[in-house]
Protein backbone atom coordinates (compact mmCIF):
# COMPACT_ATOMS: atom_id res chain seq x y z
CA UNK A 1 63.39 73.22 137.93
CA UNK A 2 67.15 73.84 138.95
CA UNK A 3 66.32 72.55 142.74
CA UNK A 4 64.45 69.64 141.63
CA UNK A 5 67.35 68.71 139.75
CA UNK A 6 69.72 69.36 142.52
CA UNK A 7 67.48 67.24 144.76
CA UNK A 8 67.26 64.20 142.31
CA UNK A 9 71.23 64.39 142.22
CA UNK A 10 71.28 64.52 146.13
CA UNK A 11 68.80 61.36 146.14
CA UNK A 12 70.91 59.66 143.89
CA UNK A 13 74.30 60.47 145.38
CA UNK A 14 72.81 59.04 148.14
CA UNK A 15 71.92 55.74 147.15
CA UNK A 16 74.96 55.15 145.22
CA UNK A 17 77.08 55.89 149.05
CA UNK A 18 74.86 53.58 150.54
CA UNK A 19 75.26 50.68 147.90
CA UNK A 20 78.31 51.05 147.92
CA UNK A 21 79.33 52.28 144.68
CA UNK A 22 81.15 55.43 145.78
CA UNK A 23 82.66 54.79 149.22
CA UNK A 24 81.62 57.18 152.17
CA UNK A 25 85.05 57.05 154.07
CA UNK A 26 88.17 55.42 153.69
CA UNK A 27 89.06 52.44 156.07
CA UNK A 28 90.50 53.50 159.64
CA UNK A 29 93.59 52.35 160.44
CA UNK A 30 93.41 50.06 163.91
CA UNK A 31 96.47 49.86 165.66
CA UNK A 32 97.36 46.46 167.56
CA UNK A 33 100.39 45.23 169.66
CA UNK A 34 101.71 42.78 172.35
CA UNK A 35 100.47 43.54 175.69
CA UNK A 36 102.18 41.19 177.19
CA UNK A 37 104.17 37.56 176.62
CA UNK A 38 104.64 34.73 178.94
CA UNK A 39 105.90 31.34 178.94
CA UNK A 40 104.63 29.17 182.46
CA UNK A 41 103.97 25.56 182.96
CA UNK A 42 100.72 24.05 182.60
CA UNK A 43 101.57 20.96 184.64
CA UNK A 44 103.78 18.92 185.97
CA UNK A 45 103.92 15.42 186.38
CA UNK A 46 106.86 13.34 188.68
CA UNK A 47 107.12 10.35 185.54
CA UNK A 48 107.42 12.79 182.71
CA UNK A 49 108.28 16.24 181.26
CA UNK A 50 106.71 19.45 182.18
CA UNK A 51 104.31 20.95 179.87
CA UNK A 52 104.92 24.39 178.91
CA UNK A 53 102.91 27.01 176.96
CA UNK A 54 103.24 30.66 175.48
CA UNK A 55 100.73 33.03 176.14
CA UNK A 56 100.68 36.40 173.97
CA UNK A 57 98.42 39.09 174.94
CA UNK A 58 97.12 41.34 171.93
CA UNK A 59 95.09 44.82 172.48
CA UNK A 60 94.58 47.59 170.46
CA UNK A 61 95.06 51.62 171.25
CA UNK A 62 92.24 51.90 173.23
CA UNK A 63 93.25 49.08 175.60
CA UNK A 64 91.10 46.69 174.34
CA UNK A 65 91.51 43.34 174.10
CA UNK A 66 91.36 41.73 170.06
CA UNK A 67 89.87 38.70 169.50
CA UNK A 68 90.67 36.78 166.15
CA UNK A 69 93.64 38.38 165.60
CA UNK A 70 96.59 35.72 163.83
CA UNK A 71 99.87 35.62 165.83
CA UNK A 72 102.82 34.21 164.81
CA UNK A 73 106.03 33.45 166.95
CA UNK A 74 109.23 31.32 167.22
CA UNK A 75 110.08 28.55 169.92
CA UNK A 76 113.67 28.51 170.68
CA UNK A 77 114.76 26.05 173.52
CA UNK A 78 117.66 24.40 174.15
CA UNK A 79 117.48 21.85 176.14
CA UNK A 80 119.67 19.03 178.61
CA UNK A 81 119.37 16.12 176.55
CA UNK A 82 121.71 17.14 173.37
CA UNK A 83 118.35 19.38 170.84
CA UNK A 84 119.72 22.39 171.41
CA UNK A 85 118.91 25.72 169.72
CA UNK A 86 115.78 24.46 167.90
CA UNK A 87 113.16 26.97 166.13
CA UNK A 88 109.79 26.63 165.61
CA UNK A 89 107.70 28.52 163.98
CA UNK A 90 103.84 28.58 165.06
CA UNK A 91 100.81 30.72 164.46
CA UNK A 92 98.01 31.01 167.36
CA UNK A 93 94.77 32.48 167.14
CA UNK A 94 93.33 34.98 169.89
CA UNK A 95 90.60 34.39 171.86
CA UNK A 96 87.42 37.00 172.87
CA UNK A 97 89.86 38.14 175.66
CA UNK A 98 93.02 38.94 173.19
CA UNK A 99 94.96 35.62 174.02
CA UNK A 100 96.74 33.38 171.81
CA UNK A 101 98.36 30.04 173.47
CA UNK A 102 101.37 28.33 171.86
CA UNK A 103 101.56 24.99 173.37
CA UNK A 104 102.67 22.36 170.84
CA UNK A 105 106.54 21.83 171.47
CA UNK A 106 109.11 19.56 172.40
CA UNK A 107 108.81 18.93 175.87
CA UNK A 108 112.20 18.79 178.35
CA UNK A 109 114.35 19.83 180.95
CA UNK A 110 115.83 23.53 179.91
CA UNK A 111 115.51 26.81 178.77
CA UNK A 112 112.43 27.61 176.40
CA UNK A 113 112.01 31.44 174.61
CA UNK A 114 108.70 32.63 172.28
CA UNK A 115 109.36 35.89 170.57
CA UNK A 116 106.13 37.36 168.31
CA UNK A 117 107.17 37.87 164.79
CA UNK A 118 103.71 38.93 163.24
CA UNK A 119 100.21 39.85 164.14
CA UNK A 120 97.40 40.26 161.52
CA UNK A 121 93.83 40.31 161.69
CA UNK A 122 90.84 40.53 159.04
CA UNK A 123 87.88 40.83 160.88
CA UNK A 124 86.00 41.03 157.87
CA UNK A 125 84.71 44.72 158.44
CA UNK A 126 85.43 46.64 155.38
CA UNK A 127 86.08 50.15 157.55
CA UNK A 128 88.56 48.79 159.76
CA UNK A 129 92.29 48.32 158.73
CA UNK A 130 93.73 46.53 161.74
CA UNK A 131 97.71 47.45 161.52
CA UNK A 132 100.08 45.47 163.83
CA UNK A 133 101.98 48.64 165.28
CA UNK A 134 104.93 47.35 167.05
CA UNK A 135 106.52 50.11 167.79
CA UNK A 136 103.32 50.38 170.77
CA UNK A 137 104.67 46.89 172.23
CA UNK A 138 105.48 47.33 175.58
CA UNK A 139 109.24 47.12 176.57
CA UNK A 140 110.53 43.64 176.55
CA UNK A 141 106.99 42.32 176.05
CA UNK A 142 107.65 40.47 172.23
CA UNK A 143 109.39 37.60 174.09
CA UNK A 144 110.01 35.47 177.26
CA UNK A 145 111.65 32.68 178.49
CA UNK A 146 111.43 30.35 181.00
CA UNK A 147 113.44 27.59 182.41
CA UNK A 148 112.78 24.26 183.68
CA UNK A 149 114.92 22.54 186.08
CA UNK A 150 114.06 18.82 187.59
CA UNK A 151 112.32 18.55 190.10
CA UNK A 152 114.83 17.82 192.95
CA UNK A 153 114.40 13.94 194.55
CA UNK A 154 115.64 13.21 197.89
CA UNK A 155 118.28 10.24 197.59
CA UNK A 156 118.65 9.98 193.54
């Protein structure tokens, strides 16, 4: 009679773990951080200003890429036409191969910066606690800059 009991209670524990009731195992923590930052231009035309963009590369510990993770970052530029030292805040969301693009900005002549403030992620799994670690970020890797110079023109 005592094992029959026992095996009832084992049945039962069991279905209450799998319906959730009592939880099996506490969420894993999931380390992300920036790979890598860049700021390049992604075209040029001899009327107009150059378009830039910021690209921000997210992976987790095991060197894979993250895919739907939120980043947010700040625009600083200042530029040769008198808007200098602007900020602007914007929030990009990665792609399947961990990359976020940050391309709405004033456009000029100048000196443009994107540092990563924040990284989150929910991917909706209930066992994974994605963590932005940024203390993993590569060295020098939360920001870049780039700077854009006319294009020279022979007898201007």
């Amino acid at each position: 009679m005592k094992n029959r009991r026992m095996l009832y209670l084992a049945i039962l524990a069991g279905l209450l773990v799998a319906m959730g009731a009592i939880p099996a195992l506490a969420a894993v923590d999931t380390p992300m951080y920036v790979h890598q930052s860049r700021v390049a231009h992604t075209g040029r035309s001899s009327g107009g200003t150059d378009d830039i963009a910021g690209f921000i590369h997210i992976q987790d510990v095991n060197y894979d890429r993250v895919a739907g993770a939120e980043v947010t970052a700040d625009w600083t530029w200042l530029l040769n036409d008198g808007t200098d030292g602007k900020l602007l805040g914007q929030t990009a969301t990665t792609g399947d191969q961990g990359l976020a693009v940050f391309d709405d900005l004033y456009k000029g002549y100048g000196e443009y910066t994107i540092c990563v403030t924040d990284v989150t992620h929910n991917d909706g799994d209930p066992d994974t606690n994605w963590v932005y670690a940024s203390e993993l970020n590569w060295v020098g890797q939360t920001c870049a800059t780039l700077v854009v110079a006319p294009q020279y023109a022979p007898g201007r």
